[in-house]
N, C-alpha and C. Protein backbone atom coordinates (compact mmCIF):
# COMPACT_ATOMS: atom_id res chain seq x y z
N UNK A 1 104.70 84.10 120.13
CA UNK A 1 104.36 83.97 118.73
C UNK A 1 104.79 82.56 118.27
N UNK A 2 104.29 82.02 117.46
CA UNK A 2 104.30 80.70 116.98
C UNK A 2 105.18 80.96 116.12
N UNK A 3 105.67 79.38 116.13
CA UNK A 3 106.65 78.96 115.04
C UNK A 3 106.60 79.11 113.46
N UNK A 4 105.16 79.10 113.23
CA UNK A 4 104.62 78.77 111.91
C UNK A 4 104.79 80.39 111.82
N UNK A 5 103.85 81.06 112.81
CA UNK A 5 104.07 82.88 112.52
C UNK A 5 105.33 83.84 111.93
N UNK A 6 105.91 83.08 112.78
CA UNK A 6 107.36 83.73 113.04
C UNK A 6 108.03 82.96 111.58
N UNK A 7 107.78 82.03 110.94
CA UNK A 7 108.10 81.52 109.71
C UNK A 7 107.42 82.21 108.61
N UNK A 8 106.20 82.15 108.54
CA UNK A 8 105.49 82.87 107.46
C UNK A 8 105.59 84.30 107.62
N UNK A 9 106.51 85.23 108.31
CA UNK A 9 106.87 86.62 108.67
C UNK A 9 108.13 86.65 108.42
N UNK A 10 108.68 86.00 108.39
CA UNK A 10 110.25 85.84 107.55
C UNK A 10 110.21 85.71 106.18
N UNK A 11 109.10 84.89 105.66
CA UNK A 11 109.23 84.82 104.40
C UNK A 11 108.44 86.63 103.75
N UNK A 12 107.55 86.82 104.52
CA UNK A 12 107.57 88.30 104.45
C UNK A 12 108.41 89.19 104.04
N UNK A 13 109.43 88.85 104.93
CA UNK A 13 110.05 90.17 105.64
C UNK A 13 111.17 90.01 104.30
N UNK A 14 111.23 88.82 103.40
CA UNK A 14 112.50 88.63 102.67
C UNK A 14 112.23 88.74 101.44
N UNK A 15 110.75 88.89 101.41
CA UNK A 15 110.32 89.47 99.60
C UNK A 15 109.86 90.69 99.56
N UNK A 16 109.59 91.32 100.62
CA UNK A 16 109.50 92.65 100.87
C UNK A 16 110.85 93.47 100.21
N UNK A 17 111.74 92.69 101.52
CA UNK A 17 113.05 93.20 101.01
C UNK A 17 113.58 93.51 99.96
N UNK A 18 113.38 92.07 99.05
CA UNK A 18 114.09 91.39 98.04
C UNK A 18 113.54 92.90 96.85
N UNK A 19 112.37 93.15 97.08
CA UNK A 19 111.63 94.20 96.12
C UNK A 19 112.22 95.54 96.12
N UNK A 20 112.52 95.44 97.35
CA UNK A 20 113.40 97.13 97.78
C UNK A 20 114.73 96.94 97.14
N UNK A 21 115.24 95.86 97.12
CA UNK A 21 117.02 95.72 96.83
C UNK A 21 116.93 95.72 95.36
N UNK A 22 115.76 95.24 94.93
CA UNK A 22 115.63 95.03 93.28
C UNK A 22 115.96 96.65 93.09
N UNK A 23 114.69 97.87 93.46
CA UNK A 23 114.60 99.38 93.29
C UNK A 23 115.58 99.96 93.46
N UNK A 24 116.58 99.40 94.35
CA UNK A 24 117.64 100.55 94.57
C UNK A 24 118.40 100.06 94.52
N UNK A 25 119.31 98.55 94.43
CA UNK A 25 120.87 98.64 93.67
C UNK A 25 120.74 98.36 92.53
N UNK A 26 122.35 98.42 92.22
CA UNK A 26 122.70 98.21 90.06
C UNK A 26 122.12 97.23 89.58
N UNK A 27 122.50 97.23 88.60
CA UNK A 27 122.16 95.53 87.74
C UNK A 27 123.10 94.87 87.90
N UNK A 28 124.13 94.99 88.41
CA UNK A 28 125.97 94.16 88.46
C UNK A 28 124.93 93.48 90.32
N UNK A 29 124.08 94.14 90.38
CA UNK A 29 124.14 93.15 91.65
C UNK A 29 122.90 92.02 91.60
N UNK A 30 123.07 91.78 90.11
CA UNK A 30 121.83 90.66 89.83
C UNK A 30 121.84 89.22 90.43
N UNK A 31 122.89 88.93 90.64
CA UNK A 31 123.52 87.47 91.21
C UNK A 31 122.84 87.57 92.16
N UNK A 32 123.53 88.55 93.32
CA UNK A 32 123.32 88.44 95.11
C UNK A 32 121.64 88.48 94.89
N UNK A 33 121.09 88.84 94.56
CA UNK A 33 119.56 89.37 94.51
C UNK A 33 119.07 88.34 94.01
N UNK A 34 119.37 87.24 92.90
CA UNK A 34 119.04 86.06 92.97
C UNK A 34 118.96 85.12 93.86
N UNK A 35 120.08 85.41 94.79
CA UNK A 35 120.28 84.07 95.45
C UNK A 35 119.47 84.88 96.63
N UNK A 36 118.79 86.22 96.89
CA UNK A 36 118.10 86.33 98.09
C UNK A 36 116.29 85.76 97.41
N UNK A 37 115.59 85.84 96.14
CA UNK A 37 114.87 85.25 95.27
C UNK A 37 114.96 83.99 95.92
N UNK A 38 115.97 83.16 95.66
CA UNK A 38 116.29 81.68 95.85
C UNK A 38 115.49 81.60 97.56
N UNK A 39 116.06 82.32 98.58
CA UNK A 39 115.95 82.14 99.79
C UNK A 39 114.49 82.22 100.34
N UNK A 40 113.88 83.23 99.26
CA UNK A 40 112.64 82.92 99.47
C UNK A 40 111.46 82.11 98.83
N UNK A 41 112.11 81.56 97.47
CA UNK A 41 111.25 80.57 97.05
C UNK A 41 111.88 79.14 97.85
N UNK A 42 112.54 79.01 98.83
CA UNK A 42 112.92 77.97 99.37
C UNK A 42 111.73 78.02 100.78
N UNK A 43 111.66 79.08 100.96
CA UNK A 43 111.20 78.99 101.89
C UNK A 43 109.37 79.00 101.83
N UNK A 44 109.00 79.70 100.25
CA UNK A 44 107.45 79.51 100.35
C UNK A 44 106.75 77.97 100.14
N UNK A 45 107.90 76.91 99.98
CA UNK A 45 107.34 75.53 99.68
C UNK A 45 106.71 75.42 100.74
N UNK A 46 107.04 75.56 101.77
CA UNK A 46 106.50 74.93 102.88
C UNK A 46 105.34 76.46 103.69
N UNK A 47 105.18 77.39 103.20
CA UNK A 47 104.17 78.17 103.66
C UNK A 47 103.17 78.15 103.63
N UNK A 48 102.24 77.15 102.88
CA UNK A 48 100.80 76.92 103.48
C UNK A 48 100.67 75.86 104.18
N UNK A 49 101.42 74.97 104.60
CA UNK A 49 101.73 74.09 105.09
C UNK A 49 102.24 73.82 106.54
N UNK A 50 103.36 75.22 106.92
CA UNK A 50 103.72 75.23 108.28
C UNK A 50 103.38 74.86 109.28
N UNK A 51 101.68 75.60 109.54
CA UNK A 51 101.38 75.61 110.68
C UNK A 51 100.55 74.44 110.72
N UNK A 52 100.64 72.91 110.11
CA UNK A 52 100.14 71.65 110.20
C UNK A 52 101.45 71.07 110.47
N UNK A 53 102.12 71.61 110.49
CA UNK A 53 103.35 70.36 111.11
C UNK A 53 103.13 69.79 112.80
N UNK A 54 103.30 68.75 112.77
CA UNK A 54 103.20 68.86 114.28
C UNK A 54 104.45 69.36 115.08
N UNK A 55 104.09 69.76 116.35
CA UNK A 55 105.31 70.24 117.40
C UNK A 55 106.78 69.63 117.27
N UNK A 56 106.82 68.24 117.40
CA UNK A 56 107.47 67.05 117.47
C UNK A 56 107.94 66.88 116.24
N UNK A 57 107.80 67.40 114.57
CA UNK A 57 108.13 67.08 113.36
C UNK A 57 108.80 68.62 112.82
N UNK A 58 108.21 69.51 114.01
CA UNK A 58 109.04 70.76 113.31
C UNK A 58 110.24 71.07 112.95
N UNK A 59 111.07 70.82 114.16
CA UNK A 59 112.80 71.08 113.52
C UNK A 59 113.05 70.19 112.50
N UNK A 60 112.92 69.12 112.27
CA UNK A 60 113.31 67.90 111.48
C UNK A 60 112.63 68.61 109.76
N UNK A 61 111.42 69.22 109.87
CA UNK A 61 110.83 69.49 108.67
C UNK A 61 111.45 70.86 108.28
N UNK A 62 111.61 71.87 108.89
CA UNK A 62 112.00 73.20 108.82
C UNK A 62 113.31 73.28 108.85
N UNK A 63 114.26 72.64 109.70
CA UNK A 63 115.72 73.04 110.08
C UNK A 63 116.67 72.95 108.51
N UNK A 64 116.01 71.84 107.01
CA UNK A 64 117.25 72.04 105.98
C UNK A 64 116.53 73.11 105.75
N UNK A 65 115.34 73.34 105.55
CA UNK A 65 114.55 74.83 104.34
C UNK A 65 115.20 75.79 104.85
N UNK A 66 115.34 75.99 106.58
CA UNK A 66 115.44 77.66 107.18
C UNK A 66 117.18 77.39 106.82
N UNK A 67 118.06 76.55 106.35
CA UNK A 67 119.66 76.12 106.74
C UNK A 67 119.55 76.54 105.62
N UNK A 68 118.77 75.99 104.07
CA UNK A 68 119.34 76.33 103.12
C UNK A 68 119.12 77.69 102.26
N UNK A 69 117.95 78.49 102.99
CA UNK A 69 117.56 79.91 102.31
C UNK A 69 118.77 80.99 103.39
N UNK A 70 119.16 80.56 104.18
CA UNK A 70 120.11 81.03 105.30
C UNK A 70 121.53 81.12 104.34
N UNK A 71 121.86 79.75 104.23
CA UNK A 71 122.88 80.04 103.14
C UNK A 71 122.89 80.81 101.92
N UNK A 72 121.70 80.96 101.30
CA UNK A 72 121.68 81.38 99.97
C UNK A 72 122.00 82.74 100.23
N UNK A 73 121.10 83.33 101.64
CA UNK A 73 121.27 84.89 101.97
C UNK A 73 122.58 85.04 102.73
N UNK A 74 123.14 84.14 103.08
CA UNK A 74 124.84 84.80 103.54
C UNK A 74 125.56 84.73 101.90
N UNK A 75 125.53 83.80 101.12
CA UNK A 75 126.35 84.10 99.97
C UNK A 75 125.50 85.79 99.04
N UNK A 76 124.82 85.94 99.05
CA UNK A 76 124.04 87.24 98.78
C UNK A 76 124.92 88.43 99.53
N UNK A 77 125.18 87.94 100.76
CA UNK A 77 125.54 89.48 101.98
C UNK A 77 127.12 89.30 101.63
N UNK A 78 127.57 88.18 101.18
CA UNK A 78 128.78 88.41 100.74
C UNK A 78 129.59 88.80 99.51
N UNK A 79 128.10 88.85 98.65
CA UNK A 79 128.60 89.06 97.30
C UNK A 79 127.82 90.87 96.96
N UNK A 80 127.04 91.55 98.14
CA UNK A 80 127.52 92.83 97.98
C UNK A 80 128.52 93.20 98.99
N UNK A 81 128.67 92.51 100.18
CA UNK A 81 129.85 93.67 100.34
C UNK A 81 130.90 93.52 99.86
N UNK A 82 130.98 92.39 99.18
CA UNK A 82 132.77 92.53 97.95
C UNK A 82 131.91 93.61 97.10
N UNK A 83 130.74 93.99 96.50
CA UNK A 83 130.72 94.87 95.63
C UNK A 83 130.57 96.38 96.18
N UNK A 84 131.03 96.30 97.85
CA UNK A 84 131.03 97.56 97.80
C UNK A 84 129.55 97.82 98.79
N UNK A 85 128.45 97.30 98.78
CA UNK A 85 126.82 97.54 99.18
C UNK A 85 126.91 97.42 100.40
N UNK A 86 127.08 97.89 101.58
CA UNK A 86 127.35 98.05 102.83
C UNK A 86 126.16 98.25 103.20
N UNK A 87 125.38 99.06 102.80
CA UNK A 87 123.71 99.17 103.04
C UNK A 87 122.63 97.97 103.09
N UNK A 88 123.06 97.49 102.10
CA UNK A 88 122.20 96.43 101.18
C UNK A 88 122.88 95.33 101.96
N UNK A 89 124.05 94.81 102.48
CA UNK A 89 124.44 94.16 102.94
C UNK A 89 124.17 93.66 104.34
N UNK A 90 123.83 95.05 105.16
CA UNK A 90 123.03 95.18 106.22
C UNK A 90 121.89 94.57 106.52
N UNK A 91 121.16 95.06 105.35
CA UNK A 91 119.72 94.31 105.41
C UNK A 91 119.42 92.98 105.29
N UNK A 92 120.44 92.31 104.45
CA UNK A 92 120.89 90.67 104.46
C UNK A 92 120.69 90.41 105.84
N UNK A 93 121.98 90.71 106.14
CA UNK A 93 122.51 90.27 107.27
C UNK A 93 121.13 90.29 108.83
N UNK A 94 120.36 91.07 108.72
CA UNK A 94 119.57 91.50 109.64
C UNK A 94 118.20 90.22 108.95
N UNK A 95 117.73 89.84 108.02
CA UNK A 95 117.15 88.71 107.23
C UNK A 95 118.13 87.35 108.06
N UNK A 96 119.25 87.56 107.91
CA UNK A 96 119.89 86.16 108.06
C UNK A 96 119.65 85.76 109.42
N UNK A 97 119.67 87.10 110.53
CA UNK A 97 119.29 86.67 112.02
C UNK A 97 118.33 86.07 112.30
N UNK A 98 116.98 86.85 111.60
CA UNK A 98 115.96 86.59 111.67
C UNK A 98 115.77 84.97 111.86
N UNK A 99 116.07 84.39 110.72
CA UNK A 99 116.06 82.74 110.41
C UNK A 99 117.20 81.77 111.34
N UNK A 100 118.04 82.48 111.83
CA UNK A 100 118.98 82.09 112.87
C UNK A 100 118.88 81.74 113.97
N UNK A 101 117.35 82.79 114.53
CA UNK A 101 116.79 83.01 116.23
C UNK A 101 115.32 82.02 115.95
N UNK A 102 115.33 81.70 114.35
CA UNK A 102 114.09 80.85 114.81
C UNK A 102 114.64 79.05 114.80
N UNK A 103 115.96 79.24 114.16
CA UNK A 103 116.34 78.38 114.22
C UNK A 103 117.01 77.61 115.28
N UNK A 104 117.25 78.52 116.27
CA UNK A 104 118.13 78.27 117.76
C UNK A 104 116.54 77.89 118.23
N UNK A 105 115.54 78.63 118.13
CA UNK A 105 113.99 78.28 118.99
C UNK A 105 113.27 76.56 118.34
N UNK A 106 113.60 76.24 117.37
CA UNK A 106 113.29 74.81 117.21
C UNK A 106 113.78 73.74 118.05
């Protein structure tokens, strides 16, 4: 699977999410849920765009976007499980790999 695939399926996989975490935790967990929001409008700048990067310009173009929606979703996975969201925290955390294994593949 391509780079660009495997990018535009992350950004998927993290507003999908983001919609489920909205439905089922509190409103006290409006912050973390922002900053998973954040992770994916960081990451749709560059989604119609991806798969024109060339081979040779990919890590260099992708590696701050996938570094900085990465961060936004570890401060997210850390600010439910101080609140307790062990569930919800999970699903972060399983988002954060995602962008981790494409980031070791650049």
């Amino acid at each position: 699977m391509s780079i660009s695939v495997r990018y535009r399926q992350i950004f998927e996989q993290i507003e999908t999410e983001a919609d489920r975490l909205y439905e089922t935790l509190p409103e006290d967990t409006a912050s973390a849920l922002r900053l998973v929001d954040m992770a994916a409008e960081e990451l749709q700048d560059l989604i119609e765009s991806v798969g024109e990067i060339s081979q040779y310009k990919l890590e260099e173009k992708l590696s701050p976007v996938l570094l900085t929606a990465h961060g936004h979703l570890d401060r997210a996975r850390v600010m439910l499980e101080d609140a307790d969201h062990e569930k919800a925290a999970s699903v972060i955390w399983e988002l954060e790999q995602l962008i981790y294994r494409l980031l070791n593949d650049l």
